[in-house]
C-alpha atoms as a PDB file:
ATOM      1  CA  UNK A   1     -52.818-144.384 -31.581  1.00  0.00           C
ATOM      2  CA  UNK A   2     -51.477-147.431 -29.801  1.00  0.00           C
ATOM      3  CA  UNK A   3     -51.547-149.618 -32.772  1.00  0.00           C
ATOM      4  CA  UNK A   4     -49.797-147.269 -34.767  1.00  0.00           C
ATOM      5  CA  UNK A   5     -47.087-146.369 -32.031  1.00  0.00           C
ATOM      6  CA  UNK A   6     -46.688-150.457 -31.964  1.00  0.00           C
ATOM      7  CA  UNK A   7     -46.504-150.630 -35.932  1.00  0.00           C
ATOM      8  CA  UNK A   8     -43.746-147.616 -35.484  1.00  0.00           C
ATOM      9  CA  UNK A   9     -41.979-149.399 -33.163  1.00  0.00           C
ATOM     10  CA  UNK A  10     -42.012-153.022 -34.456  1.00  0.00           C
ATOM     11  CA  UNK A  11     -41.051-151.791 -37.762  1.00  0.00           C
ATOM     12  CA  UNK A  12     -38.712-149.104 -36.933  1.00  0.00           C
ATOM     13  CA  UNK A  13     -36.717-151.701 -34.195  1.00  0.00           C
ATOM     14  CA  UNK A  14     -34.589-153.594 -36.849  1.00  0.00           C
ATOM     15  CA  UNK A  15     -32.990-150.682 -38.023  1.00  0.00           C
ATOM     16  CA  UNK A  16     -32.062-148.796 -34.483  1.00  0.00           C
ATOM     17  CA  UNK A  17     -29.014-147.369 -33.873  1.00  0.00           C
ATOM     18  CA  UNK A  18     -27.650-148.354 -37.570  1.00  0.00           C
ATOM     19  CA  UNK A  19     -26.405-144.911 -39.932  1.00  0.00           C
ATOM     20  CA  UNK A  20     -28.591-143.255 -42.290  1.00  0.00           C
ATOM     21  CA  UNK A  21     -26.608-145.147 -44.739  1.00  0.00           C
ATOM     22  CA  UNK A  22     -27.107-148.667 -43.286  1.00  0.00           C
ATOM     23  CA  UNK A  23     -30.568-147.838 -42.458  1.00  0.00           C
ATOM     24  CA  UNK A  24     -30.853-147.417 -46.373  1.00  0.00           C
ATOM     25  CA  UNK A  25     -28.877-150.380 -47.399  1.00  0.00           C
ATOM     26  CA  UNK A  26     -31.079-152.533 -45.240  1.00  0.00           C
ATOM     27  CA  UNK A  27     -34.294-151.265 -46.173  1.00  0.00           C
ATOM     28  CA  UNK A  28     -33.278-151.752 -49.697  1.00  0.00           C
ATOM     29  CA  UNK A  29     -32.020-155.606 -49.408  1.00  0.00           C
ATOM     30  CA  UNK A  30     -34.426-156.450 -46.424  1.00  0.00           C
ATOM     31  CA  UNK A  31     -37.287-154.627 -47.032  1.00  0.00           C
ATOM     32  CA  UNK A  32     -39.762-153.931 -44.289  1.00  0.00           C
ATOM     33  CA  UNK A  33     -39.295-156.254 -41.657  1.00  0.00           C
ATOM     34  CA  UNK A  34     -41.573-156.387 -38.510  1.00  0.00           C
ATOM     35  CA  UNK A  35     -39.524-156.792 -35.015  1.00  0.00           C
ATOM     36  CA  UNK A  36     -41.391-156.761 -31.666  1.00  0.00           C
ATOM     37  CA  UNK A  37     -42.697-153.799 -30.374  1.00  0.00           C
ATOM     38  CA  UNK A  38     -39.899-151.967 -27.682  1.00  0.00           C
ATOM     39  CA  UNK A  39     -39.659-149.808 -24.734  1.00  0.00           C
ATOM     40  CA  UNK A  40     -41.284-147.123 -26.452  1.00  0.00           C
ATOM     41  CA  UNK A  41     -45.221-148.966 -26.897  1.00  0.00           C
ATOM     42  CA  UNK A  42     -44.636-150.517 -23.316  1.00  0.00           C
ATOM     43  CA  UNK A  43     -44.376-146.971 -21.833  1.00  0.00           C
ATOM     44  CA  UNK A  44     -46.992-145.617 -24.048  1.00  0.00           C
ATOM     45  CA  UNK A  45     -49.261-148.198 -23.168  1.00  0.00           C
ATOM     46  CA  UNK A  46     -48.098-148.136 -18.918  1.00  0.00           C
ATOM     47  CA  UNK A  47     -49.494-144.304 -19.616  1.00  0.00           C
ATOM     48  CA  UNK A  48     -52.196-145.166 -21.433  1.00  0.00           C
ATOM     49  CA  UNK A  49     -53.695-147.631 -18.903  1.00  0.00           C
ATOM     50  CA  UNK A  50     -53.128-145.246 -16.348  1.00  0.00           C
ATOM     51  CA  UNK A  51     -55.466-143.046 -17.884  1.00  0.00           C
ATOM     52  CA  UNK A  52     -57.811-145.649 -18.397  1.00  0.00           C
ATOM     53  CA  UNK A  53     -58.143-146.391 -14.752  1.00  0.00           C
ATOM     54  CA  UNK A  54     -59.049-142.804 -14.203  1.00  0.00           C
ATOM     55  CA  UNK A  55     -56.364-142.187 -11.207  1.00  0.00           C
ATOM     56  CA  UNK A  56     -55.076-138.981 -10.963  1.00  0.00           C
ATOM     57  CA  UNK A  57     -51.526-138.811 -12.776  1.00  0.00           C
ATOM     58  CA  UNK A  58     -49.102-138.481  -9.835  1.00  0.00           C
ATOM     59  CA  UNK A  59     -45.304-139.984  -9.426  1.00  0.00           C
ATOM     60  CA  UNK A  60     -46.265-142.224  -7.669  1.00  0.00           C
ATOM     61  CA  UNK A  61     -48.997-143.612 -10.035  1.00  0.00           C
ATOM     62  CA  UNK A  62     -46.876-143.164 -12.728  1.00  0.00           C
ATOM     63  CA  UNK A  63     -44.120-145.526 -11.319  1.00  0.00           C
ATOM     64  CA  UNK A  64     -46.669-147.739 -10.484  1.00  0.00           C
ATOM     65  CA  UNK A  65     -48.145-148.158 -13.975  1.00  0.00           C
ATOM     66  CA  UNK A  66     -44.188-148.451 -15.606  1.00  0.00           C
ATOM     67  CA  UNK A  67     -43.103-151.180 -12.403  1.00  0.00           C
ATOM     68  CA  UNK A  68     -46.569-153.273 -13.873  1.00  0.00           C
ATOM     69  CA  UNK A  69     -46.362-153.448 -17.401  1.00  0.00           C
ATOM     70  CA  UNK A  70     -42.647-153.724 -16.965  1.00  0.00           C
ATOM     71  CA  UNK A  71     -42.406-156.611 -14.874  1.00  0.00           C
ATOM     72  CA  UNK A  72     -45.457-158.461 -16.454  1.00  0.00           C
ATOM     73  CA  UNK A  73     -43.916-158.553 -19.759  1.00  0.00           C
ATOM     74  CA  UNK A  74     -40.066-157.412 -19.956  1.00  0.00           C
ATOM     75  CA  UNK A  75     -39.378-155.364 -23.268  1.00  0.00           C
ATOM     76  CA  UNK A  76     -35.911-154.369 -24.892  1.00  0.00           C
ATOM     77  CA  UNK A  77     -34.892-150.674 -25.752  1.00  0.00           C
ATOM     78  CA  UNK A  78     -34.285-149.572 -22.177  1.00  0.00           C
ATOM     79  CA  UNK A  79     -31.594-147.611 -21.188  1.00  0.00           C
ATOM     80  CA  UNK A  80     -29.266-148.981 -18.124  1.00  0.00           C
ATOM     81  CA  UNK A  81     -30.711-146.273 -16.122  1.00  0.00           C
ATOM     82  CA  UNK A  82     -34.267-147.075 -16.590  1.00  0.00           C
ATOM     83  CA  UNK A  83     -33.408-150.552 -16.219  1.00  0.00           C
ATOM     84  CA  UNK A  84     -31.621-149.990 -12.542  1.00  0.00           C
ATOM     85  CA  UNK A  85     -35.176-147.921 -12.314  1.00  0.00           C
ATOM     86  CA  UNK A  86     -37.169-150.248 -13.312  1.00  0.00           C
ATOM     87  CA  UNK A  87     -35.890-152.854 -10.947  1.00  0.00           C
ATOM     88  CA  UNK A  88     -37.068-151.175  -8.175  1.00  0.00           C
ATOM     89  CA  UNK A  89     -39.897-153.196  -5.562  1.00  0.00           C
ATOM     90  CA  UNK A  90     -42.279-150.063  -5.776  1.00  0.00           C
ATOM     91  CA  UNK A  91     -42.664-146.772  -7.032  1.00  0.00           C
ATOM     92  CA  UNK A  92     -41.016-145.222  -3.925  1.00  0.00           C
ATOM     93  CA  UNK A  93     -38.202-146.950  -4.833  1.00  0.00           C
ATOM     94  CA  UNK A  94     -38.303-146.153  -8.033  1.00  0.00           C
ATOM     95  CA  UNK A  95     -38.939-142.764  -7.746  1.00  0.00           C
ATOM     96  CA  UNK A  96     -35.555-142.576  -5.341  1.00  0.00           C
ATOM     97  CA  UNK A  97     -33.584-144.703  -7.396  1.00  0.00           C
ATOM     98  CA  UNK A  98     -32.093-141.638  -9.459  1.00  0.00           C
ATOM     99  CA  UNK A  99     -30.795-138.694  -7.951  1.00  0.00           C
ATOM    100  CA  UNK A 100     -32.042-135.169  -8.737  1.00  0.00           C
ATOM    101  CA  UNK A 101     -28.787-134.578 -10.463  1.00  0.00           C
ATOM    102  CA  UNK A 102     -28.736-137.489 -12.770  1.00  0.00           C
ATOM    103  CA  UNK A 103     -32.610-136.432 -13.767  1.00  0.00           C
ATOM    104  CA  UNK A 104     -31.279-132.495 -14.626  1.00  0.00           C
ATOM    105  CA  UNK A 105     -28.736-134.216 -16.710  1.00  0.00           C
ATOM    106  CA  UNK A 106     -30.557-136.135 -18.424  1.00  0.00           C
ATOM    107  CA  UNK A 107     -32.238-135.162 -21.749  1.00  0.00           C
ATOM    108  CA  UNK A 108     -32.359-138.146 -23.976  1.00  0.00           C
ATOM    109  CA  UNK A 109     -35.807-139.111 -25.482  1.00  0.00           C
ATOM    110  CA  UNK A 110     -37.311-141.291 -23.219  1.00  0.00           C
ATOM    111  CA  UNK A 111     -39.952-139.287 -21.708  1.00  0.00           C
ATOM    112  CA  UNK A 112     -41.150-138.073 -25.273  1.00  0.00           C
ATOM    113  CA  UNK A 113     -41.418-141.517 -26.827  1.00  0.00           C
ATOM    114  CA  UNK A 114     -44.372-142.120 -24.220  1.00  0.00           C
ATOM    115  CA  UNK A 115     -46.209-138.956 -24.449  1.00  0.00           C
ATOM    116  CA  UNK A 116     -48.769-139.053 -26.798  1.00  0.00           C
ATOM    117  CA  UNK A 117     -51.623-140.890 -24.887  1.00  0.00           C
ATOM    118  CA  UNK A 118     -51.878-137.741 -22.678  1.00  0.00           C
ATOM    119  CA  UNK A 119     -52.837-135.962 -25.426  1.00  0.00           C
ATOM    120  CA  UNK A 120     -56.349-137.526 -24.852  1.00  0.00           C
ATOM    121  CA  UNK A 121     -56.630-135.368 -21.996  1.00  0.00           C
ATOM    122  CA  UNK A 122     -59.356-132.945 -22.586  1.00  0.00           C
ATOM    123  CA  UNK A 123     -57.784-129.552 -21.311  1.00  0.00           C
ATOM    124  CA  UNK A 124     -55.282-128.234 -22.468  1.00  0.00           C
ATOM    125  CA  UNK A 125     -53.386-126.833 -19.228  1.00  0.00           C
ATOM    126  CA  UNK A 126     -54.047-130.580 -17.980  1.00  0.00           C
ATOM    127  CA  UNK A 127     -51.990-132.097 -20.814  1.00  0.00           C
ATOM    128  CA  UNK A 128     -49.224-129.517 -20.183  1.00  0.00           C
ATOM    129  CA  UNK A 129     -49.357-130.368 -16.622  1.00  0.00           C
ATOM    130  CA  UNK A 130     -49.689-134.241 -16.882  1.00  0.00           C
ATOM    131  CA  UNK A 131     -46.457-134.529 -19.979  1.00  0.00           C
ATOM    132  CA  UNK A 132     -44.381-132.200 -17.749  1.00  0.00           C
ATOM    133  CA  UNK A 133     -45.100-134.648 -14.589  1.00  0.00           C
ATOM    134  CA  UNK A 134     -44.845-137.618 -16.506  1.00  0.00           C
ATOM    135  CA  UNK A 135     -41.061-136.586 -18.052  1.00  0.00           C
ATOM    136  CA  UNK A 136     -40.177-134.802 -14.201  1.00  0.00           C
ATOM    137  CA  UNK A 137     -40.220-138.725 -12.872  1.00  0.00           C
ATOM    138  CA  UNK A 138     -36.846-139.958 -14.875  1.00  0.00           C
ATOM    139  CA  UNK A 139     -35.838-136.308 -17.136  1.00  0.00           C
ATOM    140  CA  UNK A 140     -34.903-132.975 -15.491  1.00  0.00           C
ATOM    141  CA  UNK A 141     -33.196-131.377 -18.746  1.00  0.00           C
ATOM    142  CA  UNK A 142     -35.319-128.389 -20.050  1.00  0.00           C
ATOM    143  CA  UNK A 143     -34.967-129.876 -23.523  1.00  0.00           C
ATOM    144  CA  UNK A 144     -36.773-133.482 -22.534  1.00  0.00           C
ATOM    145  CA  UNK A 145     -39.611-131.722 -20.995  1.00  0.00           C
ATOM    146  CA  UNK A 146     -40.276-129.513 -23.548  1.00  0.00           C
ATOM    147  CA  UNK A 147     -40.087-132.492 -26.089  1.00  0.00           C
ATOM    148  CA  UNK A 148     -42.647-134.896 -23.973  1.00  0.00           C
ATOM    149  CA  UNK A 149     -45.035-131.369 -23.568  1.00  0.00           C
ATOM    150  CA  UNK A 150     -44.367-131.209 -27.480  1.00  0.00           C
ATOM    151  CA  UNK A 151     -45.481-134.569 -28.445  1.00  0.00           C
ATOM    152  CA  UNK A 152     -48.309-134.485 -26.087  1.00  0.00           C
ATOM    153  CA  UNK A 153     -49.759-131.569 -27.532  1.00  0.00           C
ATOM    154  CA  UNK A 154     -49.699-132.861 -30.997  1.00  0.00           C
ATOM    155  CA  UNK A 155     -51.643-135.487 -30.154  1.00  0.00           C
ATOM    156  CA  UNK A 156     -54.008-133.494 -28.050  1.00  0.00           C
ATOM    157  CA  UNK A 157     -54.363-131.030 -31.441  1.00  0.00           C
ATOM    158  CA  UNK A 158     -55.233-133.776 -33.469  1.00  0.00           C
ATOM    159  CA  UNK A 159     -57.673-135.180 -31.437  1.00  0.00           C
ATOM    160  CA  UNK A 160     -59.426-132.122 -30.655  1.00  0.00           C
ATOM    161  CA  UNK A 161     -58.818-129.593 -32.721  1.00  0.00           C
ATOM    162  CA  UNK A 162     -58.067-131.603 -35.866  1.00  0.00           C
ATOM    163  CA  UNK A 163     -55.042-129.610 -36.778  1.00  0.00           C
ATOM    164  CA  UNK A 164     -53.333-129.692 -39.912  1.00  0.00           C
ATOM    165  CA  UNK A 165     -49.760-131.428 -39.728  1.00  0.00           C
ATOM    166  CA  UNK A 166     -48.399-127.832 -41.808  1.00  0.00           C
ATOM    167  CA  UNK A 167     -50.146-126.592 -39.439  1.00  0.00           C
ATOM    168  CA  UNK A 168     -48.775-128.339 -35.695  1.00  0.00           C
ATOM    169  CA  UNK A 169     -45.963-126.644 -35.379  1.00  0.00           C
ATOM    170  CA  UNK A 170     -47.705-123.250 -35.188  1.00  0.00           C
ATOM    171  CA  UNK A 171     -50.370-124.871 -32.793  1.00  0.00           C
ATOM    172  CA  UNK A 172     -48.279-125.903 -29.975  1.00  0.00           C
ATOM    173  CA  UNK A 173     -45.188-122.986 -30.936  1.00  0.00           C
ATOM    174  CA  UNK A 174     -46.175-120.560 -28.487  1.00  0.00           C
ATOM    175  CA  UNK A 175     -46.754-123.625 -25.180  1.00  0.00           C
ATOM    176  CA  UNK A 176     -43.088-124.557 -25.615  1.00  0.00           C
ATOM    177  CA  UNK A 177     -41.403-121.378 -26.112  1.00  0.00           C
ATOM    178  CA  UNK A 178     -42.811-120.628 -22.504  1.00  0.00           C
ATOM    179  CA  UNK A 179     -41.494-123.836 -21.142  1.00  0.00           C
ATOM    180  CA  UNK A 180     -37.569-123.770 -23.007  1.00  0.00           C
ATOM    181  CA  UNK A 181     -37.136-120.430 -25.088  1.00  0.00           C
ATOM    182  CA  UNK A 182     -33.867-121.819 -26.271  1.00  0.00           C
ATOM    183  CA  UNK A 183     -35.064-124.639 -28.263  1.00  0.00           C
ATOM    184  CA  UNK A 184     -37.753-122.589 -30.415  1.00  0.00           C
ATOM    185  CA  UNK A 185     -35.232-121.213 -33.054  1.00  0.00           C
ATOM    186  CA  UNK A 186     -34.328-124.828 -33.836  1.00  0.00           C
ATOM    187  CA  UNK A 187     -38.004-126.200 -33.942  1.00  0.00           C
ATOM    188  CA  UNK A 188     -38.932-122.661 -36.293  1.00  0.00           C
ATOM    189  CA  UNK A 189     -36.185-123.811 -38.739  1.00  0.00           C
ATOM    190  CA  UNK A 190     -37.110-127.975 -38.573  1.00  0.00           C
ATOM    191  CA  UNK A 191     -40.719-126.967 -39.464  1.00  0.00           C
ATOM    192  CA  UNK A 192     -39.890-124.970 -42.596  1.00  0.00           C
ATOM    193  CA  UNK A 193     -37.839-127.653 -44.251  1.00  0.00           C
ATOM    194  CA  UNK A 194     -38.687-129.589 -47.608  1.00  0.00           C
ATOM    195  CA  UNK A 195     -36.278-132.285 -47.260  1.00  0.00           C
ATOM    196  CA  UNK A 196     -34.285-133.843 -45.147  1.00  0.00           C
ATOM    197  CA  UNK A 197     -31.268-131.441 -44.904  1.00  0.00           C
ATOM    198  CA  UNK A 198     -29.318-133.441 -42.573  1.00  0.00           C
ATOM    199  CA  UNK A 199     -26.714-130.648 -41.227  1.00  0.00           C
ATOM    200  CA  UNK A 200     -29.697-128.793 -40.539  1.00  0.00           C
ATOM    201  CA  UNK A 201     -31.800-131.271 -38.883  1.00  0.00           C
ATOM    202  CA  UNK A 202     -29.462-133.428 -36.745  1.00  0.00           C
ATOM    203  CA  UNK A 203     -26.491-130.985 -36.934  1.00  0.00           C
ATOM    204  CA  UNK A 204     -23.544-132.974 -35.496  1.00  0.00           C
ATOM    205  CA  UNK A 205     -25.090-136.419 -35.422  1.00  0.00           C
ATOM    206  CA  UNK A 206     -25.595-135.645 -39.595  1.00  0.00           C
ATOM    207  CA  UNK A 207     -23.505-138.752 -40.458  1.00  0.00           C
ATOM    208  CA  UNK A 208     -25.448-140.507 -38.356  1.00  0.00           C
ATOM    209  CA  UNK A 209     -28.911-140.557 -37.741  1.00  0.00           C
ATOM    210  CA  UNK A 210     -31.520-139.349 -34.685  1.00  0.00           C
ATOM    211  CA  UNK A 211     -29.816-139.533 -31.345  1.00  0.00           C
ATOM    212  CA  UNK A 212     -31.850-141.073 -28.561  1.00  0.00           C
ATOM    213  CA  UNK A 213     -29.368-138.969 -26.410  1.00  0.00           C
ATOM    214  CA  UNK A 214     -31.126-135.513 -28.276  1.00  0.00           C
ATOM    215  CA  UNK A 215     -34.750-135.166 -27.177  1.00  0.00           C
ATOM    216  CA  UNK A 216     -34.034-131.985 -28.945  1.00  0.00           C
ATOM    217  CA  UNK A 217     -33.048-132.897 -31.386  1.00  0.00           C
ATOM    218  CA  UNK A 218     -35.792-135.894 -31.720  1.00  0.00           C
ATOM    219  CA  UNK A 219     -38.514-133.052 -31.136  1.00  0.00           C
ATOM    220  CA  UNK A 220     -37.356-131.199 -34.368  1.00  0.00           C
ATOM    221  CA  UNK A 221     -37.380-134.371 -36.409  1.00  0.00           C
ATOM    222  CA  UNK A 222     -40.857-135.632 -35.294  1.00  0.00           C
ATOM    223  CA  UNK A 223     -41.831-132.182 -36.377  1.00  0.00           C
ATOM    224  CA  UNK A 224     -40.262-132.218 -39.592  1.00  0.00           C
ATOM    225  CA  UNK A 225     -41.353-135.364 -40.524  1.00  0.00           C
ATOM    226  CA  UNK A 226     -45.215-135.102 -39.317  1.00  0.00           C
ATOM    227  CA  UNK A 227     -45.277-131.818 -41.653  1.00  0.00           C
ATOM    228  CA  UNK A 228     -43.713-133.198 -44.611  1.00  0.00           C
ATOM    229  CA  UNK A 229     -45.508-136.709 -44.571  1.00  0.00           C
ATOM    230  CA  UNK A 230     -48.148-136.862 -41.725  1.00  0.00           C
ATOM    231  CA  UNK A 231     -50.754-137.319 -44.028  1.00  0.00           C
ATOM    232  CA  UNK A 232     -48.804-140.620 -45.566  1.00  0.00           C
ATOM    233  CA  UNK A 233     -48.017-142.840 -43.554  1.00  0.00           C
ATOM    234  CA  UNK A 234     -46.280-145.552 -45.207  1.00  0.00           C
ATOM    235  CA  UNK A 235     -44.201-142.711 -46.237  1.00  0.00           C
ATOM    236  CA  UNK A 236     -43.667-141.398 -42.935  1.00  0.00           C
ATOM    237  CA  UNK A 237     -42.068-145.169 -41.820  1.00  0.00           C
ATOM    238  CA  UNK A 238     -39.883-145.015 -44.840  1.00  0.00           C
ATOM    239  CA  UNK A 239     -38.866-141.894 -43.873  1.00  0.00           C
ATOM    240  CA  UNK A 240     -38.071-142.305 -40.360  1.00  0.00           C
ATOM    241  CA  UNK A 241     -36.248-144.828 -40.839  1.00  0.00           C
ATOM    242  CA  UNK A 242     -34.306-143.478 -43.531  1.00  0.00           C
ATOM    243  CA  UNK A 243     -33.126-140.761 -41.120  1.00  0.00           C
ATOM    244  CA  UNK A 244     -31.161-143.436 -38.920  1.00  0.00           C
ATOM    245  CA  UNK A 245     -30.542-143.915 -35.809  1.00  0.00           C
ATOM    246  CA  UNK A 246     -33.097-144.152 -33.323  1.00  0.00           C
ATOM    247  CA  UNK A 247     -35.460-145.564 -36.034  1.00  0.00           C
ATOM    248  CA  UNK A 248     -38.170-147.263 -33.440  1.00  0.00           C
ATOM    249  CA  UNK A 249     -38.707-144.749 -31.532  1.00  0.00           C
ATOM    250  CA  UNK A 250     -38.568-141.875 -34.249  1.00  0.00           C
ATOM    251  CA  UNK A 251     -41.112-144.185 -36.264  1.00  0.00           C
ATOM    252  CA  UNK A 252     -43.381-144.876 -33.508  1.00  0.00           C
ATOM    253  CA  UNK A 253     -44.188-141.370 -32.479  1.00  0.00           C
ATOM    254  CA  UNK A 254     -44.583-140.036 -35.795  1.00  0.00           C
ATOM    255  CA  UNK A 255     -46.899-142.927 -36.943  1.00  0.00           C
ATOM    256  CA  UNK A 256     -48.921-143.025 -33.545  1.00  0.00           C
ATOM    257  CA  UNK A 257     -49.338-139.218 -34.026  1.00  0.00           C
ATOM    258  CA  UNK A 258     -50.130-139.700 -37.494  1.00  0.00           C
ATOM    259  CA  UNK A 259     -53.480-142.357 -36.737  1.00  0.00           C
ATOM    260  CA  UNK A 260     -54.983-140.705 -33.981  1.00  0.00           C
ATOM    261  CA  UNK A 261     -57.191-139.657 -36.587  1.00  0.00           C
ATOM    262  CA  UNK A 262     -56.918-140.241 -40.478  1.00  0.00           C
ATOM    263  CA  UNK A 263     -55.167-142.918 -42.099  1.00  0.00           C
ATOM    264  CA  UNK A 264     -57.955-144.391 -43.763  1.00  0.00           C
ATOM    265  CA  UNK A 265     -56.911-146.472 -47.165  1.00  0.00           C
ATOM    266  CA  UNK A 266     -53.472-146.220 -46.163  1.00  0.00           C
ATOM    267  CA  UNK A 267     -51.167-149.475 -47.311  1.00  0.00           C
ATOM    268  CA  UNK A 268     -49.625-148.840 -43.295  1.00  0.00           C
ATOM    269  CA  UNK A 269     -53.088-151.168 -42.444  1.00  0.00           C
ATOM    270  CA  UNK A 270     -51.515-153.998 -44.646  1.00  0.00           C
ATOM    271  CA  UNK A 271     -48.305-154.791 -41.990  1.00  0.00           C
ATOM    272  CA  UNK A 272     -50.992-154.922 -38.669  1.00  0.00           C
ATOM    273  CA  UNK A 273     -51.320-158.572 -39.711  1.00  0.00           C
ATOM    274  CA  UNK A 274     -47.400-158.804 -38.837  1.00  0.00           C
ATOM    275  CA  UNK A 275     -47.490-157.623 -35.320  1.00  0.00           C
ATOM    276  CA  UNK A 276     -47.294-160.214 -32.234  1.00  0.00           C
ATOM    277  CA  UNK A 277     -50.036-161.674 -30.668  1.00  0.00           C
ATOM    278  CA  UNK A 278     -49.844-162.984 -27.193  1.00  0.00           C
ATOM    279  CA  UNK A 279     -51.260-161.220 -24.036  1.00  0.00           C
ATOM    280  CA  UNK A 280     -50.207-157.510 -24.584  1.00  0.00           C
ATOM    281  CA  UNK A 281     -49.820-157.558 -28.482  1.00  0.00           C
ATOM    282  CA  UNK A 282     -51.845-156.311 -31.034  1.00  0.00           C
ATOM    283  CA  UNK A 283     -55.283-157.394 -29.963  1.00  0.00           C
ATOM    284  CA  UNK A 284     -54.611-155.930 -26.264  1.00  0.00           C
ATOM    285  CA  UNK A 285     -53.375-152.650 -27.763  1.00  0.00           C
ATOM    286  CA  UNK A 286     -56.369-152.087 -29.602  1.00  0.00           C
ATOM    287  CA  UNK A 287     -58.185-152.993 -26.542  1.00  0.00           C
ATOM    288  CA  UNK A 288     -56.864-150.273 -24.619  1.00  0.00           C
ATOM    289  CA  UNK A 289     -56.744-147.573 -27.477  1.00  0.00           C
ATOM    290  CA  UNK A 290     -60.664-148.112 -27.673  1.00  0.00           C
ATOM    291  CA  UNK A 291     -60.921-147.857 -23.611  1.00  0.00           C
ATOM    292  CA  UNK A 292     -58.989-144.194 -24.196  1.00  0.00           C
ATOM    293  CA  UNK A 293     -61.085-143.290 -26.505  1.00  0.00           C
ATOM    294  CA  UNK A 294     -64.683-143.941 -24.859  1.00  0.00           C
ATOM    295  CA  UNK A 295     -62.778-142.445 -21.596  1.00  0.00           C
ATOM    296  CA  UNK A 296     -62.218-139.449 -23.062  1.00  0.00           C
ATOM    297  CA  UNK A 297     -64.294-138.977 -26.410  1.00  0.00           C
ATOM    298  CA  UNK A 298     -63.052-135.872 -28.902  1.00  0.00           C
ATOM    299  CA  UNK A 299     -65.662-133.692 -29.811  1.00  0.00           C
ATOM    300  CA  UNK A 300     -66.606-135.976 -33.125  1.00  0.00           C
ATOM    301  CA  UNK A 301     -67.108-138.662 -31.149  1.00  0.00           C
ATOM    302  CA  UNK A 302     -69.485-137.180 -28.924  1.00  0.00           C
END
């Protein structure tokens, strides 16, 4: 999972915040080109190593794990908010550092793009509990918890349940309509598309791309995209980053989701040789994906 959130990421970073069409004018005179891995793996991994430890996923463990890997090895991608956040001397002061208002306001993606590790969580109602925590910490917005919930229980249906991607939508459909009703119309029509209908998908931002402001919005186009090309996932880069915008992020979810389980034969193993080495690269990401793993063990690997 970690490795392919990192290949996601490093991949999916040169394109961010360019449009659809620049994203494809790039990719076609550039080709694939591997970046460093972002904000998005460093969060992943903060959660990841959290559940590694085995302490209980609280707040203040939470800010604790994010202030570590954070100041340890400083990554790019994060907002000015998290930033002020993350410059915080401990996770009291992180935790007070943004006002109850500013976390009900805020619904961009940043509490999704580091879900998926919780998905290794063996119950259910603990994954739905532990996502909703982890996204309560820095994102208030119905629409950002549902999306970190979302993401988490793809992962967790993959791992456990081995669900279908043209099937994940229907798996977790019924968790999130409890959390954010509003949202489930949108998600309904993102999972029935064949293509990329733009309008459709990113409505307003159509011209553009995937808007890290939209965890909404990201939600439906993780879903899309895992249904459509899950079981590829070369494809599934292309193809997030094709959608433009907020290419890393988009990319690393879909192809950390997509490797939990699976991938075997796929070209995607060709570009690992391309990610950074150094203290928390590749080697240490694999390091800590196999620690989740033996921590908590899905049923075929009992």
């Amino acid at each position: 999972m970690l490795l392919g959130l990192a290949l996601g990421d490093a991949y999916g970073a040169p394109f961010e915040n360019l449009s659809y069409i620049k994203a494809a004018e790039k990719l076609a005179s550039d080709g694939l080109v591997c970046g460093t891995y972002t904000d998005d793996t460093q969060q992943a991994l903060a959660v990841a190593e959290l559940l590694v430890s085995g302490k209980s996923c609280s707040p203040e463990t939470m800010a604790d794990f994010f202030l570590t890997a954070y100041k340890r090895d400083k990554r790019f991608g994060y907002s000015e908010m998290t930033q002020k956040m993350l410059a915080s001397d401990s996770p009291t002061l992180f935790l007070e550092s943004i006002s109850t208002v500013e976390k009900l306001n805020r619904k961009t993606d940043g509490a999704a793009m580091r879900a998926l590790p919780i998905g290794f969580l063996p119950e259910r109602d603990g994954v739905i509990c532990c996502a909703g925590l982890s996204a309560s910490i820095t994102h208030g917005h119905p629409d950002a918890i549902a999306a970190t919930i979302g993401i988490a229980l793809i992962a967790h249906h993959r791992l456990y349940h081995h669900t279908p991607f043209s099937e994940i939508w229907s798996a977790v459909r019924e968790d999130i309509r409890k959390i954010h009703p509003d949202i489930i119309r949108y998600c309904d029509t993102c999972a029935l598309l064949k293509s990329p209908e733009r309008e459709i998908l990113l409505e307003s931002y159509a011209e553009y791309g995937v808007p890290y402001t939209e965890s909404r919005i990201f939600l439906g186009s993780v879903l899309f995209l895992l249904i459509q090309y899950g079981d590829d996932p070369m494809r599934l880069l292309i193809e997030s980053i094709l959608l433009g915008g907020d290419t890393d992020t988009v990319a690393a979810v879909v192809l950390g989701a997509a490797l939990i389980t699976g991938g075997e034969g796929s070209e995607i193993w060709n570009l690992v040789s391309a990610l950074e080495d150094g203290p928390f690269g590749k080697k240490y990401l694999i390091y800590i994906g196999d620690q989740l793993s033996m921590r908590y063990p899905a049923p075929s690997e009992l």
